[in-house]
N, C-alpha and C. Protein backbone atom coordinates (compact mmCIF):
# COMPACT_ATOMS: atom_id res chain seq x y z
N UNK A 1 123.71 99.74 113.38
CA UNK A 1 122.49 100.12 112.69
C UNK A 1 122.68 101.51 112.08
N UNK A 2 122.09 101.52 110.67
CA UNK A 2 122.52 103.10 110.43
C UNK A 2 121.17 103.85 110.67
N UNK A 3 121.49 105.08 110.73
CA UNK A 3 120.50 105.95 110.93
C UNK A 3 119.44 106.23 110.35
N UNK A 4 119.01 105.61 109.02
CA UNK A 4 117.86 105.67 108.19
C UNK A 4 117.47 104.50 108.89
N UNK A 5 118.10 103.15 109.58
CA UNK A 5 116.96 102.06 110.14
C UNK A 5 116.54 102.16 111.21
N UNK A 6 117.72 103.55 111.92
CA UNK A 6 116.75 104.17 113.26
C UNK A 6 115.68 104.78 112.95
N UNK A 7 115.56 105.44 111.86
CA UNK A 7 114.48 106.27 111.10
C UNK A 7 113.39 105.16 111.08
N UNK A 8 113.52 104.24 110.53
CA UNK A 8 112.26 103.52 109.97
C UNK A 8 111.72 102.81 111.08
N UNK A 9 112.84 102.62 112.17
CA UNK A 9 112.00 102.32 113.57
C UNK A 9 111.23 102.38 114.41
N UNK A 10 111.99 103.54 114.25
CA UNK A 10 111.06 104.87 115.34
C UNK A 10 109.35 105.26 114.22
N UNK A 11 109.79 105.06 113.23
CA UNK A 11 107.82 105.05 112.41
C UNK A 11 107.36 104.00 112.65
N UNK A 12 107.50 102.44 113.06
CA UNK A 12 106.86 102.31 113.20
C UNK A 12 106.82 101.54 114.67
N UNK A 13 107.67 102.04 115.40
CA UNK A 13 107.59 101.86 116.96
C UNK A 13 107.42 102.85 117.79
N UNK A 14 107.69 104.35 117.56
CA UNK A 14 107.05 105.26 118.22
C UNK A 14 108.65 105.87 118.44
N UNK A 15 109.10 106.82 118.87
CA UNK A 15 109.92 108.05 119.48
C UNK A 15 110.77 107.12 120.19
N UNK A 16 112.15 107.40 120.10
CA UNK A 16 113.13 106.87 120.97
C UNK A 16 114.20 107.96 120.84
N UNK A 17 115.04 107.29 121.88
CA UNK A 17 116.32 107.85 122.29
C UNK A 17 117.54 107.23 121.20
N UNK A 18 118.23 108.06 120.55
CA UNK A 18 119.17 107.27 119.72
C UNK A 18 120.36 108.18 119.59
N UNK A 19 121.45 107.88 120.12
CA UNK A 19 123.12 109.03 120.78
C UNK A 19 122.58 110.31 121.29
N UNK A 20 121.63 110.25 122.21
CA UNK A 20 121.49 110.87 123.23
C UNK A 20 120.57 112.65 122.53
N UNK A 21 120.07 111.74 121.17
CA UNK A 21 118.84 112.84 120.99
C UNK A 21 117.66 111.85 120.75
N UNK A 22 116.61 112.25 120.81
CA UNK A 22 115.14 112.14 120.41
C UNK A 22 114.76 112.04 119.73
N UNK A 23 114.62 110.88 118.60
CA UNK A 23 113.42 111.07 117.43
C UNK A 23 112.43 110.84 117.22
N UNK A 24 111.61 112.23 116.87
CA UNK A 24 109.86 111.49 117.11
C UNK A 24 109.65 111.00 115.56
N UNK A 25 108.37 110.44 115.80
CA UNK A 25 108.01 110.16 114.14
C UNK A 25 107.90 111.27 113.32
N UNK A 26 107.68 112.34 113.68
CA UNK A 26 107.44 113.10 112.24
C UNK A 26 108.75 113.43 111.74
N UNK A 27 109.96 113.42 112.58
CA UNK A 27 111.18 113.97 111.97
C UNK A 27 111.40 112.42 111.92
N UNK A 28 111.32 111.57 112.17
CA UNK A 28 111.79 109.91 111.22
C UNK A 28 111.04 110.20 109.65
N UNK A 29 109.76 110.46 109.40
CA UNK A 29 108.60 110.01 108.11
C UNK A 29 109.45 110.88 107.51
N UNK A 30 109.83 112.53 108.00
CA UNK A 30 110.82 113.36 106.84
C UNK A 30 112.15 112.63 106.37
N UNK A 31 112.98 112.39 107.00
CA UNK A 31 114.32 111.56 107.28
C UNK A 31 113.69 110.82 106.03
N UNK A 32 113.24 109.72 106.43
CA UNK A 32 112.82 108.71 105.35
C UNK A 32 112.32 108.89 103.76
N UNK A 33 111.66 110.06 104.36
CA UNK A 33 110.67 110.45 102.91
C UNK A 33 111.89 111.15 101.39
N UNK A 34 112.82 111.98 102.65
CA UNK A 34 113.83 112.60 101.61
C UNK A 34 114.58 111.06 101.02
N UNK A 35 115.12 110.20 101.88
CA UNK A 35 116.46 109.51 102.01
C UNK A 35 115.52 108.31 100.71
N UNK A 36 114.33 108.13 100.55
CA UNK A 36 113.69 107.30 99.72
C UNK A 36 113.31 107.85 98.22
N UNK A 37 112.94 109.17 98.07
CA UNK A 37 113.29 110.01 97.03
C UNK A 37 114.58 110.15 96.30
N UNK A 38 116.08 110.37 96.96
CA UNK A 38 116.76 110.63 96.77
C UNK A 38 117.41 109.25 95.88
N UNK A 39 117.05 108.19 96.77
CA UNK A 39 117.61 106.74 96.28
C UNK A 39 117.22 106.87 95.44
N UNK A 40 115.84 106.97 94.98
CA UNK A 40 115.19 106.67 93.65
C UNK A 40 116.06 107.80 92.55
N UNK A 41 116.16 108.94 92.73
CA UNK A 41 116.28 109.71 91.58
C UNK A 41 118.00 109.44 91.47
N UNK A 42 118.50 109.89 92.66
CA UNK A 42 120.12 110.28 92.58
C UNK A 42 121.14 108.48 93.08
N UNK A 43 121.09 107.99 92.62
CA UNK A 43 121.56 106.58 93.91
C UNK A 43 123.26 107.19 93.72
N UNK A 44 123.76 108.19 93.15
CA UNK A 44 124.84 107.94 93.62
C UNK A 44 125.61 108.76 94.63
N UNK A 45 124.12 109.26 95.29
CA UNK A 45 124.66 110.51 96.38
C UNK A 45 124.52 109.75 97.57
N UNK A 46 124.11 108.38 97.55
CA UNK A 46 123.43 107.44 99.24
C UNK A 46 124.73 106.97 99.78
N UNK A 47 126.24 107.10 98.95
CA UNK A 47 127.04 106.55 99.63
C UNK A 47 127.16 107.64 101.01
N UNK A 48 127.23 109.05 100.04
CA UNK A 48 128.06 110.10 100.98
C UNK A 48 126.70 110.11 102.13
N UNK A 49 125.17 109.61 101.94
CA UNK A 49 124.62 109.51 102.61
C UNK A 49 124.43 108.79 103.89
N UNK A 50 124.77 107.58 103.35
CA UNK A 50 125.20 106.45 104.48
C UNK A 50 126.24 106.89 105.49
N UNK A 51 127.18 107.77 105.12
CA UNK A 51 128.16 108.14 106.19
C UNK A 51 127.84 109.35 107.25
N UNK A 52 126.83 109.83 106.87
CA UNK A 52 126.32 110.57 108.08
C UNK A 52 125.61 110.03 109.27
N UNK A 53 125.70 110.90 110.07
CA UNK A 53 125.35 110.18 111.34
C UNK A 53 123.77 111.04 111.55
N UNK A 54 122.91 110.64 112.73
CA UNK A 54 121.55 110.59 112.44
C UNK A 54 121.43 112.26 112.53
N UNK A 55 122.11 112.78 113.29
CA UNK A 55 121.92 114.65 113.40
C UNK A 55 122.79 114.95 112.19
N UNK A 56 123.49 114.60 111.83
CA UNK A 56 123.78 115.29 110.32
C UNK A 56 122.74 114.98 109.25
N UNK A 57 121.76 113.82 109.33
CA UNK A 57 120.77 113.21 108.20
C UNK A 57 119.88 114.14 108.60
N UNK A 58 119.45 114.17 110.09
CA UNK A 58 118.49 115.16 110.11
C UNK A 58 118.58 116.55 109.86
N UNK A 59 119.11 117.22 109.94
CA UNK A 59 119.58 118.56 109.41
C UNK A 59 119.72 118.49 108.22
N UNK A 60 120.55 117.69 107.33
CA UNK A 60 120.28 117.59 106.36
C UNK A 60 119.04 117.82 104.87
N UNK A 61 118.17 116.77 106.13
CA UNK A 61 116.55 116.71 105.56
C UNK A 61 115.52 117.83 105.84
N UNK A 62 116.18 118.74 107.11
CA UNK A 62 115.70 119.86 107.17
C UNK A 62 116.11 121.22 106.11
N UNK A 63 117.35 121.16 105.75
CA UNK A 63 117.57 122.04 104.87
C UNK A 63 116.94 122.19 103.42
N UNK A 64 116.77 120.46 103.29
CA UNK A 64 116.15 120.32 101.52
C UNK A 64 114.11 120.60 101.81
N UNK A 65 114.01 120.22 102.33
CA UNK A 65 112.17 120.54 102.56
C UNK A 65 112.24 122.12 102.82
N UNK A 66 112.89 122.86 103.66
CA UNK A 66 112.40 124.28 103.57
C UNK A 66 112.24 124.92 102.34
C-alpha cells in the first residue's frame, strides 16, 4: 500500500499506526490535500512522489504549507 492510501485511510477511518508512527487525520487531510493539488497541476513530479515513504511525504507536506 503506498502512503497516500495510508493517507486516505486514516481520513476516513480515524488515526492509525503505520511503520511504527501515528497518523492522525489532520496530518492525513494535509498529506492528501498537497499530494491532490500537485497531481492536478504538476503530474510529472508524482513519480518522484510515489517513491517516498509516509515520513518523507509527511515532512514533505509540511515544508510546502508553511
Amino acid at each position: 500500500m503506498k502512503p497516500i492510501d495510508h493517507a486516505r485511510d486514516v481520513i476516513k477511518n480515524g488515526y492509525k499506526k503505520i511503520d511504527g508512527m501515528i497518523l492522525d487525520t489532520f496530518t492525513a487531510s494535509a498529506v492528501v490535500q498537497v499530494y491532490d493539488q500537485i497531481s492536478e497541476s504538476r503530474a510529472d513530479v508524482l513519480p518522484k512522489l510515489n517513491k517516498l515513504n509516509l515520513k518523507q511525504l509527511v515532512n514533505f507536506t509540511w515544508r510546502i504549507t508553511k
